[in-house]
C-alpha atoms as a PDB file:
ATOM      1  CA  UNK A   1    -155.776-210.371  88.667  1.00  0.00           C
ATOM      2  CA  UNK A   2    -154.229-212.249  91.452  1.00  0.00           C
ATOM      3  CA  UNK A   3    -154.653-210.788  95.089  1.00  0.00           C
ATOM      4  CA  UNK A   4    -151.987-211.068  97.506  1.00  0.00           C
ATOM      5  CA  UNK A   5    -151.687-210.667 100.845  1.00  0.00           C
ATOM      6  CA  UNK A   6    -148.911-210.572 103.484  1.00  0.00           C
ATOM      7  CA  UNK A   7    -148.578-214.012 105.918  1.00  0.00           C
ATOM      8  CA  UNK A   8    -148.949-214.546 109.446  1.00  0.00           C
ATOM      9  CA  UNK A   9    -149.694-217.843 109.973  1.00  0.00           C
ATOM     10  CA  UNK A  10    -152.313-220.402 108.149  1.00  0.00           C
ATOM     11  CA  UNK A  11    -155.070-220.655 109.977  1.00  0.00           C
ATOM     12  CA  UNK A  12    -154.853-217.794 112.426  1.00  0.00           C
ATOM     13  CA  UNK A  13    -154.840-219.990 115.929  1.00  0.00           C
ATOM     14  CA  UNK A  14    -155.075-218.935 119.328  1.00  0.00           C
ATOM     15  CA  UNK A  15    -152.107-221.283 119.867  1.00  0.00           C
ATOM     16  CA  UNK A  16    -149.813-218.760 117.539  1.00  0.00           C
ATOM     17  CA  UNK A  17    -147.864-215.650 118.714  1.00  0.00           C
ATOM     18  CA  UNK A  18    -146.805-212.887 116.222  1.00  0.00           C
ATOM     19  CA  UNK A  19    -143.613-211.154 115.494  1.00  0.00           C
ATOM     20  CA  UNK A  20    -141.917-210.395 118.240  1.00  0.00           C
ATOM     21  CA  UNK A  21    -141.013-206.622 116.171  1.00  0.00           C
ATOM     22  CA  UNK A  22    -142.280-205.266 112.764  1.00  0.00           C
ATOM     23  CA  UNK A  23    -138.919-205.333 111.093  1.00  0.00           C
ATOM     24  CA  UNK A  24    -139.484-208.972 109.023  1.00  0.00           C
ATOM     25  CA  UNK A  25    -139.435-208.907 105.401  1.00  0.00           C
ATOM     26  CA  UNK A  26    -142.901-209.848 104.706  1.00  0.00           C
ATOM     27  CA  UNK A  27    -144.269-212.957 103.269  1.00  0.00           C
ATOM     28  CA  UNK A  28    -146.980-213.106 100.691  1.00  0.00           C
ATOM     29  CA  UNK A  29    -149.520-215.267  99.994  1.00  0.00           C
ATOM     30  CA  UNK A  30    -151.906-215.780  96.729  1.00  0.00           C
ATOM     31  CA  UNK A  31    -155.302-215.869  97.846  1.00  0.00           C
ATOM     32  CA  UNK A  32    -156.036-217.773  94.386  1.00  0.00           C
ATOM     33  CA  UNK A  33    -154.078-220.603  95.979  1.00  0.00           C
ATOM     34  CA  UNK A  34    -156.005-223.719  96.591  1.00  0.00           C
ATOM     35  CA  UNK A  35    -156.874-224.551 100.603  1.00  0.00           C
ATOM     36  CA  UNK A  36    -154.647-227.243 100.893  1.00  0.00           C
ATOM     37  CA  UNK A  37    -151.828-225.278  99.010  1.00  0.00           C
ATOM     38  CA  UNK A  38    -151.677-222.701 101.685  1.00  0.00           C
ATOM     39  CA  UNK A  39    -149.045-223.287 104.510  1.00  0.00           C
ATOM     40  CA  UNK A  40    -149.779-224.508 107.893  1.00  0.00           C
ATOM     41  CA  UNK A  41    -148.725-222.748 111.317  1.00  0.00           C
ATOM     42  CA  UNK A  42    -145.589-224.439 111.584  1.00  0.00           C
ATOM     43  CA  UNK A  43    -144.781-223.851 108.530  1.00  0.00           C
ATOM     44  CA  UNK A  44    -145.873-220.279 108.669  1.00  0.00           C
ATOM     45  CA  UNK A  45    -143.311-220.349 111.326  1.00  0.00           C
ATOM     46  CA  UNK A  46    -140.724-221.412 109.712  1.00  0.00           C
ATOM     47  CA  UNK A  47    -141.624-218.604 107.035  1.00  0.00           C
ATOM     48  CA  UNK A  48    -141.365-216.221 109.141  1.00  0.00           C
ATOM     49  CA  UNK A  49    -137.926-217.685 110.791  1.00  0.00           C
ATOM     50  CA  UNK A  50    -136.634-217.632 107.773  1.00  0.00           C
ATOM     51  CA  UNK A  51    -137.267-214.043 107.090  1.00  0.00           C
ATOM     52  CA  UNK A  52    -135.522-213.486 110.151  1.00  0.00           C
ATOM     53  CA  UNK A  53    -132.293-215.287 108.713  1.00  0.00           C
ATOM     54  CA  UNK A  54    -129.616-213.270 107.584  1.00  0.00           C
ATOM     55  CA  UNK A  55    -128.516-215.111 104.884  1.00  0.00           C
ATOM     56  CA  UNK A  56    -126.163-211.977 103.402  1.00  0.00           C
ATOM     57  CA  UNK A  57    -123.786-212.488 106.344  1.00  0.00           C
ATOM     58  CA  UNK A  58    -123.129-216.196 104.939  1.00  0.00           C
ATOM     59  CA  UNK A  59    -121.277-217.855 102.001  1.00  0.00           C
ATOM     60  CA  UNK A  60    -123.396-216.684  98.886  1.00  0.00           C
ATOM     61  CA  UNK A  61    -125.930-219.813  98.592  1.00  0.00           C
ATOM     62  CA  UNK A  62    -126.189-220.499 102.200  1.00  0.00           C
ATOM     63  CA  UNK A  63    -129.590-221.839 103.411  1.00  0.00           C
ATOM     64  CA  UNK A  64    -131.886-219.707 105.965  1.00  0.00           C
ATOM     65  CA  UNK A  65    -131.132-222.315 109.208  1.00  0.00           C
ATOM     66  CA  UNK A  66    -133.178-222.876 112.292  1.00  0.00           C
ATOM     67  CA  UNK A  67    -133.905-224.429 114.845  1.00  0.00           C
ATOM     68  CA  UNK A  68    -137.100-226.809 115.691  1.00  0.00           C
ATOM     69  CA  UNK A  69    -137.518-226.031 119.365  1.00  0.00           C
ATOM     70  CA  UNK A  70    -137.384-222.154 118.031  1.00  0.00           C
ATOM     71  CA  UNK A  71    -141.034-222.765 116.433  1.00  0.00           C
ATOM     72  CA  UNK A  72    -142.698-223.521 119.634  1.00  0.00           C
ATOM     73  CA  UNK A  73    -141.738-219.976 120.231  1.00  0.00           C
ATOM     74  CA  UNK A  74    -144.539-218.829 117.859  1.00  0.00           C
ATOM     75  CA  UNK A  75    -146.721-222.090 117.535  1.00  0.00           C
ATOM     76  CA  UNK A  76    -147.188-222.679 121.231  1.00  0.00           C
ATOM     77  CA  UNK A  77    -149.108-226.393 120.913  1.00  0.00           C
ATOM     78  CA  UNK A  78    -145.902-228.715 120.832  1.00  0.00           C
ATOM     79  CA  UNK A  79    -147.799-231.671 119.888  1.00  0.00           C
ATOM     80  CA  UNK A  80    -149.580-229.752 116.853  1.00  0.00           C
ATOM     81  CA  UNK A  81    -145.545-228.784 115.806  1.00  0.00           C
ATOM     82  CA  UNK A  82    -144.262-231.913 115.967  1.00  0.00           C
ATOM     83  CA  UNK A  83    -146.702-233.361 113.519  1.00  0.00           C
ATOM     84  CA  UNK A  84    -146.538-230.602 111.312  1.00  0.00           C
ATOM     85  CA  UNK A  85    -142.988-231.251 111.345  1.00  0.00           C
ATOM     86  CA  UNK A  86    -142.843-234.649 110.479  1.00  0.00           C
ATOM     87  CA  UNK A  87    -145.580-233.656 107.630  1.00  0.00           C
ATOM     88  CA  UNK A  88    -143.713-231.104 106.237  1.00  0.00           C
ATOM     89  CA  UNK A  89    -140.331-233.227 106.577  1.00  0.00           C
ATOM     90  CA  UNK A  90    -142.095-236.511 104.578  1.00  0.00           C
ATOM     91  CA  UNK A  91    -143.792-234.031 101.921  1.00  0.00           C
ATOM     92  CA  UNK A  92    -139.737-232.951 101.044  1.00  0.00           C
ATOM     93  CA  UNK A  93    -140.356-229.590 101.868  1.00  0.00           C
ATOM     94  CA  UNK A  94    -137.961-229.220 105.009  1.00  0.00           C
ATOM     95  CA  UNK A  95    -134.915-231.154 106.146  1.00  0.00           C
ATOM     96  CA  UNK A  96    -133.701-232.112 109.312  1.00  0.00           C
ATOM     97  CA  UNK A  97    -130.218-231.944 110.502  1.00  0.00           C
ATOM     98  CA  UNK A  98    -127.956-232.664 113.719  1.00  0.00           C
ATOM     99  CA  UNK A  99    -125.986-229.676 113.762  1.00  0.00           C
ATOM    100  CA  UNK A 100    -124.039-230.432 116.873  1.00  0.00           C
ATOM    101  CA  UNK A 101    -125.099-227.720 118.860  1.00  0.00           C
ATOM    102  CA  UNK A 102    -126.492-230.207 121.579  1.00  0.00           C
ATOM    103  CA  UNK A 103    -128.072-233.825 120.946  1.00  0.00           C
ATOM    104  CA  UNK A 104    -131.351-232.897 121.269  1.00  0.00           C
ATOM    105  CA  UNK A 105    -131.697-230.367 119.101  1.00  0.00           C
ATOM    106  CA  UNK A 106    -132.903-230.693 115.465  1.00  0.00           C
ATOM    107  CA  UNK A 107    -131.980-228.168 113.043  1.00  0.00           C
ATOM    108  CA  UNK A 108    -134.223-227.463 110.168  1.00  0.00           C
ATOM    109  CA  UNK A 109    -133.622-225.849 106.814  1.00  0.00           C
ATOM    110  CA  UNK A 110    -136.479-226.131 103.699  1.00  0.00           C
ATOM    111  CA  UNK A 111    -135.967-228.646 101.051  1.00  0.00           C
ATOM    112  CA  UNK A 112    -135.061-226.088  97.792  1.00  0.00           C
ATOM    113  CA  UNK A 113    -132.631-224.320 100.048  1.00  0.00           C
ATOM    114  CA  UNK A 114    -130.517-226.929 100.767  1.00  0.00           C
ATOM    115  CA  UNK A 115    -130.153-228.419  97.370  1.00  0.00           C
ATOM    116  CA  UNK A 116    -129.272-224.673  96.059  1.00  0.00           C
ATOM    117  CA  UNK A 117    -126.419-225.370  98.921  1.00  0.00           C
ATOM    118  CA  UNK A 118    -125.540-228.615  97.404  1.00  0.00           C
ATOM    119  CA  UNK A 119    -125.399-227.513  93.557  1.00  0.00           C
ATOM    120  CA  UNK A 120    -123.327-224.505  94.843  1.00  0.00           C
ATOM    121  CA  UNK A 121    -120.946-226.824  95.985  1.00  0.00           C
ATOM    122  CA  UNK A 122    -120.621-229.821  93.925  1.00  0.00           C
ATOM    123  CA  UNK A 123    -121.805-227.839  90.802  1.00  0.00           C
ATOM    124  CA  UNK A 124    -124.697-229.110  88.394  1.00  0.00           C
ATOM    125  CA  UNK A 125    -123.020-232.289  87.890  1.00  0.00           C
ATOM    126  CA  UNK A 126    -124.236-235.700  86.981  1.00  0.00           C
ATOM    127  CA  UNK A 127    -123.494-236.810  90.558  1.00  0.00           C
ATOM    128  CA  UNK A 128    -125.389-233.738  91.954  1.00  0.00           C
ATOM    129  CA  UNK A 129    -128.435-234.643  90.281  1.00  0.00           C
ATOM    130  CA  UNK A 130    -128.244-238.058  90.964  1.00  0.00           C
ATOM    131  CA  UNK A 131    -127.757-237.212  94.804  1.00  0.00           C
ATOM    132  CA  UNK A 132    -130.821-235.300  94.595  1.00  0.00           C
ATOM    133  CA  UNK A 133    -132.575-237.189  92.631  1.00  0.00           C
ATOM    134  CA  UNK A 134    -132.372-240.584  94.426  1.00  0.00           C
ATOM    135  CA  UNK A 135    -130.644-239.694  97.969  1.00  0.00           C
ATOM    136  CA  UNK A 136    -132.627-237.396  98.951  1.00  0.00           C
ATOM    137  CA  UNK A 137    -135.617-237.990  97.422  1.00  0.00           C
ATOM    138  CA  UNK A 138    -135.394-241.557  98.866  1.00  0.00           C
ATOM    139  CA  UNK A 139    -134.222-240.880 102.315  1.00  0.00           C
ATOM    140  CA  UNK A 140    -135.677-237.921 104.979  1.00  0.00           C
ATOM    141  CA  UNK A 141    -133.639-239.009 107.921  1.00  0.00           C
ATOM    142  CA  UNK A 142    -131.345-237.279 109.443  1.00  0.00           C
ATOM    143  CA  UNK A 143    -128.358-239.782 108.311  1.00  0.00           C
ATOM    144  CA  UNK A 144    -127.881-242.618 105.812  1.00  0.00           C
ATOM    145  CA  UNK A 145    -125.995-246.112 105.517  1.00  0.00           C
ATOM    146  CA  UNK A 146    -123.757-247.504 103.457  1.00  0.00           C
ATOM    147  CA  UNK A 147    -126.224-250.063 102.226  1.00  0.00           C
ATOM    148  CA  UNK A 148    -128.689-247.595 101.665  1.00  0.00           C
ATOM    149  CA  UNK A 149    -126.487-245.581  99.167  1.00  0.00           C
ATOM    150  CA  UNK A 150    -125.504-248.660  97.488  1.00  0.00           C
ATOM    151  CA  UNK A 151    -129.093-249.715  97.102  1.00  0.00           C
ATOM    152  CA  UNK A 152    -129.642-246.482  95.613  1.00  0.00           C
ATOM    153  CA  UNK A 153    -126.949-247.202  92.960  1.00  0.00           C
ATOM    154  CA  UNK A 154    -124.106-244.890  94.574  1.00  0.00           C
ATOM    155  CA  UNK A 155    -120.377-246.828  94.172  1.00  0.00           C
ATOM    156  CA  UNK A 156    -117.684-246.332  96.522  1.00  0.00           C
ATOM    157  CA  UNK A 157    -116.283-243.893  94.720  1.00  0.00           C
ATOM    158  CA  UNK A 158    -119.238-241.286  94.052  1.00  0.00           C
ATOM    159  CA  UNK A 159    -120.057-241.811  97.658  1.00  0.00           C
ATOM    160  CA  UNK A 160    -116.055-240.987  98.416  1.00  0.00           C
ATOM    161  CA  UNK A 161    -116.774-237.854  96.472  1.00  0.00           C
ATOM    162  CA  UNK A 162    -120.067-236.211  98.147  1.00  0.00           C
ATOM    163  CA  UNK A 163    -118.149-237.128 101.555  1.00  0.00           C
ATOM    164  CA  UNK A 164    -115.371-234.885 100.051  1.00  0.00           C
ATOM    165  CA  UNK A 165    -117.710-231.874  99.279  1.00  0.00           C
ATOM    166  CA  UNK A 166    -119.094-232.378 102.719  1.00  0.00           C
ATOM    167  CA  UNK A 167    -122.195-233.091 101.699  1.00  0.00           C
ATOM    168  CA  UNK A 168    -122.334-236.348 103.892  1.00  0.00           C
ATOM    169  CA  UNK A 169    -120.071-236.596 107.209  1.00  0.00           C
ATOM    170  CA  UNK A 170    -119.426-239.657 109.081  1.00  0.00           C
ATOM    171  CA  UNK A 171    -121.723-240.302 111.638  1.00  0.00           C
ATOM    172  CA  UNK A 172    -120.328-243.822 112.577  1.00  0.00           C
ATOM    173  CA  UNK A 173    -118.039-246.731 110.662  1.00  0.00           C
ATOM    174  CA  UNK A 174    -120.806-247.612 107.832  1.00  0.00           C
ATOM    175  CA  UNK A 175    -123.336-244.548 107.794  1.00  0.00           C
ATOM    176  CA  UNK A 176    -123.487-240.861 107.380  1.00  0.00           C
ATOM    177  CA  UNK A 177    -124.985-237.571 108.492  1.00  0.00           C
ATOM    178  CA  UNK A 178    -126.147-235.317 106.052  1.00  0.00           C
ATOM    179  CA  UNK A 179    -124.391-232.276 106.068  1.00  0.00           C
ATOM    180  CA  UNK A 180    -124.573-228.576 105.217  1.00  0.00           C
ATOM    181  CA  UNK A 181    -121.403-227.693 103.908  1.00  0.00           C
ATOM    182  CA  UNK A 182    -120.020-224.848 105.619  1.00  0.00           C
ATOM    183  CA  UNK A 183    -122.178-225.765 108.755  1.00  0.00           C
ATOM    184  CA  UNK A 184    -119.431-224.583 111.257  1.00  0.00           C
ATOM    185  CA  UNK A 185    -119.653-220.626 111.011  1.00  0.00           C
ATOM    186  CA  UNK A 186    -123.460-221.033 111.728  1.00  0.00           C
ATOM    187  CA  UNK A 187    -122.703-223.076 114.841  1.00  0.00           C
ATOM    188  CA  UNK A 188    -119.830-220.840 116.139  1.00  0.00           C
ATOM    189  CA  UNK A 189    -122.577-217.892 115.213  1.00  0.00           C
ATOM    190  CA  UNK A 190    -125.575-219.805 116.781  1.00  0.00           C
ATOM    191  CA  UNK A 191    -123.752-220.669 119.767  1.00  0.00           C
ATOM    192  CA  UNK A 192    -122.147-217.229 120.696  1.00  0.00           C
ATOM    193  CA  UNK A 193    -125.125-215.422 120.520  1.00  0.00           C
ATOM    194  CA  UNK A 194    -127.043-217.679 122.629  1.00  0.00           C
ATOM    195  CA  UNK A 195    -124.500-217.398 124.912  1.00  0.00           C
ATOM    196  CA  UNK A 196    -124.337-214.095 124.950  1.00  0.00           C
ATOM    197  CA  UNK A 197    -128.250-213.370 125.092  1.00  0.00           C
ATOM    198  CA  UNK A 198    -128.467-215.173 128.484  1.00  0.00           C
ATOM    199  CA  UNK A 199    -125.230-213.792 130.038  1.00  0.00           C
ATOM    200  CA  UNK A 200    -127.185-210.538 129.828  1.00  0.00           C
ATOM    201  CA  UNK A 201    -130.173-211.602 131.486  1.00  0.00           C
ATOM    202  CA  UNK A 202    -128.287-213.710 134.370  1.00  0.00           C
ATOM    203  CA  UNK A 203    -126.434-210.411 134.975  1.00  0.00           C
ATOM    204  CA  UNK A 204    -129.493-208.299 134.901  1.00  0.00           C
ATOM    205  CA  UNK A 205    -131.841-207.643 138.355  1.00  0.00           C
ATOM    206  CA  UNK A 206    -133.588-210.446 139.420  1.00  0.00           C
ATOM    207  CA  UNK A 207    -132.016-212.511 136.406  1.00  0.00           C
ATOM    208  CA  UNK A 208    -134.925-211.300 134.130  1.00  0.00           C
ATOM    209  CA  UNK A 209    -135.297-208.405 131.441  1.00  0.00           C
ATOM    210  CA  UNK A 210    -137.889-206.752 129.522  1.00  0.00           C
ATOM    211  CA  UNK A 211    -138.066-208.354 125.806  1.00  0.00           C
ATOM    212  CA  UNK A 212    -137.860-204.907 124.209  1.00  0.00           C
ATOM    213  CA  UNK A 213    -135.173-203.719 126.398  1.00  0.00           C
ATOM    214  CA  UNK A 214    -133.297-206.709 124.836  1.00  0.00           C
ATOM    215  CA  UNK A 215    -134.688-205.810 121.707  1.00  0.00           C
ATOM    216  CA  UNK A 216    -133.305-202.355 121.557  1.00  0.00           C
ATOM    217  CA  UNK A 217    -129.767-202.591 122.740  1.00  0.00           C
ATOM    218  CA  UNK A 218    -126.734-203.115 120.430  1.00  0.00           C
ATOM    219  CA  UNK A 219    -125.154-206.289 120.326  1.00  0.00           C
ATOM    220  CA  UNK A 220    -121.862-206.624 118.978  1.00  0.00           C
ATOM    221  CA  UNK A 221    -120.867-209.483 117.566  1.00  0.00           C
ATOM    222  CA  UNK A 222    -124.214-210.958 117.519  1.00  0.00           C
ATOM    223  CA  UNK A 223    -124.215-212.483 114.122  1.00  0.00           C
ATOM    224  CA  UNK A 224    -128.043-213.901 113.690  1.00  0.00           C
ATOM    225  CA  UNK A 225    -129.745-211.049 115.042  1.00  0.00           C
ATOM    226  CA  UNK A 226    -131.006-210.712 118.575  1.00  0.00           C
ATOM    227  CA  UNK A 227    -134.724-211.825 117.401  1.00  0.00           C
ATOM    228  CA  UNK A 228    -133.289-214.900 116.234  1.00  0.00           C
ATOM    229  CA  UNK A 229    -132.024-215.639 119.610  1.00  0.00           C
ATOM    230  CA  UNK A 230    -134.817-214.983 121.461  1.00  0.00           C
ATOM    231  CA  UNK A 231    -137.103-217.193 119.412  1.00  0.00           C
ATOM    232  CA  UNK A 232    -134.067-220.080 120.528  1.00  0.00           C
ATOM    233  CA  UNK A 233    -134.027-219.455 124.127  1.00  0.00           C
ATOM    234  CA  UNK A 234    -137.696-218.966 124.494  1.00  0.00           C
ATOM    235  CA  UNK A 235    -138.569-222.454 122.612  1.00  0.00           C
ATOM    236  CA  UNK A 236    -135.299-224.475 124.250  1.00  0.00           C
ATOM    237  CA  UNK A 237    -137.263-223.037 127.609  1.00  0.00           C
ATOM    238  CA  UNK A 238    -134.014-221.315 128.756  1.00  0.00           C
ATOM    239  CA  UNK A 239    -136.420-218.653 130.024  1.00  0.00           C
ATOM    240  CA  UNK A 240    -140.172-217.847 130.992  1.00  0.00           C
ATOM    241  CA  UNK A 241    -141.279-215.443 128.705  1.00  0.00           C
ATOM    242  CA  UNK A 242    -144.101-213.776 130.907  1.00  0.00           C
ATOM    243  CA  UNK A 243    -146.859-211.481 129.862  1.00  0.00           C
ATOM    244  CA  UNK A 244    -146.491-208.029 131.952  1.00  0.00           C
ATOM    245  CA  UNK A 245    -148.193-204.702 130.771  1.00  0.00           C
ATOM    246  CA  UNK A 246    -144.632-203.479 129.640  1.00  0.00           C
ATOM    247  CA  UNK A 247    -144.627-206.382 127.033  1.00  0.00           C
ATOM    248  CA  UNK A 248    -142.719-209.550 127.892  1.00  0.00           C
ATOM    249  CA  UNK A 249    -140.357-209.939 130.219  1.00  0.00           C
ATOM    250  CA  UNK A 250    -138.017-213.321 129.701  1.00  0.00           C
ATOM    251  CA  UNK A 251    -136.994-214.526 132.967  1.00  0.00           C
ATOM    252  CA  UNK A 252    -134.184-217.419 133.126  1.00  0.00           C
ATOM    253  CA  UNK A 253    -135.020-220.906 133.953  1.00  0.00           C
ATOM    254  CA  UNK A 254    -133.546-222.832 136.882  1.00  0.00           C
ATOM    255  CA  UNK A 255    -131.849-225.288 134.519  1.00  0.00           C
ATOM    256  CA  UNK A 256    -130.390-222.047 132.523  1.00  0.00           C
ATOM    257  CA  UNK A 257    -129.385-220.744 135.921  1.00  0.00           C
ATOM    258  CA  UNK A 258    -127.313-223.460 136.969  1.00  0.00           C
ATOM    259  CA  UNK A 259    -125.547-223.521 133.495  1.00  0.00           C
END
C-alpha cells in the first residue's frame, strides 16, 4: 500500500518558511514517488500558494493565480527561485504571464490549469487542441509573433479566432501576449486587496503591525484572502517582515511609504 504524507516543501531547507497559519488545504505526497519526481521548494511553494487560492470565488474553471515575487515569501534564496522557475517554466509545468499589475511583475499559473481555462473557453475543439498541442507546447514565453504562429501552421483566421476567445491579446502590431481569459476580475481583486493591506499598516503606529493581528481581523471586500496578500507584499518587499517574540511584525518599506 502506498504511504502518503502531507507537503511542506521538497527538501526541507533552512532557506524555506512555513505557513504563515494552519488553515491550507493540505498537499500530499506519495512517498513511492521516485526522487526526482518529488517537487522542489519553489515548486512546493507554489503548491502551497495555490492552496491558498480561492478558486470558488472565480468563473468555474478559473486557474489558482500567483504571483512570482510572492514565492520569495516562503523560499527566501532568490537566486535558488529564479532557477527553479525557469526549470519548472521549460519542463511545461508552470506558465508565465504579464498580468498588468505592474511591469515587473510575473504572474504564474501551472501548466494543466491553464489549458482547463482554455478548453473551458474555446471548448474541446480541433483548434483547442491544436493550440495546445503546438502553441504552447512550442513556445514558454510570455508572448508570441505572428511568424511564430504561422510557422506553427496557425492561418490568419484560426489565429483571428483564439484572439477572439482571448486567449492571445495584442501585445504590439505583429505579436501577442498570452492571455487568461477573464484575467481582469483577478487584477481588480489582486490590486484592491493589496491596496488595502498596506493602507492598514501605513495607518497603524509606527506604520508597522503584528502579522497575526492582520491575520485575525475581518476584511471586507478582500477577495483573495488576507494570507494571499501578505505572501505579495512581503516578496514585492513592500514591508520588512521582522522576527519579534509576538510572531512577525511587517513593517512598511520606505519605497511603500512614499507610495
Amino acid at each position: 500500500m502506498k504511504r502518503r504524507s502531507s507537503l511542506l516543501t521538497g527538501s526541507v531547507a533552512s532557506s524555506v518558511s512555513w505557513p504563515i497559519s494552519t488553515k491550507v488545504r493540505k498537499v500530499e505526497i506519495d512517498h513511492d514517488s521516485e526522487p526526482g519526481d518529488l517537487p522542489c521548494d519553489t515548486e512546493a511553494g507554489l503548491l502551497y500558494l495555490k492552496a491558498l487560492f480561492p478558486v470558488e470565488k472565480f468563473d468555474r474553471h478559473f486557474p489558482a493565480i500567483f504571483m512570482k515575487h510572492q514565492v520569495y515569501s516562503i523560499v527566501h534564496d532568490k537566486t535558488t527561485v529564479d532557477r527553479e522557475m525557469i526549470a519548472l517554466r521549460d519542463s511545461r509545468k508552470v506558465r508565465f504571464f504579464k498580468l498588468g499589475v505592474a511591469t515587473d511583475e510575473v504572474g504564474v499559473v501551472f501548466t494543466d490549469d491553464y489549458i482547463a481555462r482554455v478548453k473551458h473557453v474555446m471548448g474541446d475543439t480541433p483548434l483547442y487542441r491544436k493550440f495546445v498541442g503546438t502553441v504552447l507546447a512550442g513556445c514558454t514565453d510570455v508572448s508570441i509573433s505572428r511568424e511564430h504562429l504561422i510557422a506553427l501552421h496557425l492561418s490568419q483566421e484560426e489565429i483571428a479566432v483564439i484572439v477572439n476567445h482571448g486567449v492571445l491579446v495584442m501585445r504590439d502590431v505583429g505579436s501577442w501576449w498570452f492571455a487568461i481569459p477573464g484575467i481582469s476580475a483577478f487584477v481588480r481583486s489582486f490590486t484592491k486587496g493589496r491596496s488595502l493591506l498596506l493602507q492598514a499598516i501605513k495607518r497603524s503606529k509606527f506604520r508597522e503591525a503584528l502579522q497575526k493581528n492582520l491575520m485575525g481581523r475581518h476584511w471586507g471586500g478582500c477577495r483573495l484572502g488576507i494570507e494571499y496578500h501578505i505572501h505579495d507584499i512581503i516578496g514585492a518587499d513592500m514591508v520588512q517582515c521582522i522576527d519579534t517574540t509576538s510572531g512577525p511584525l511587517l513593517k512598511l518599506s520606505e519605497d511603500a511609504r512614499a507610495n
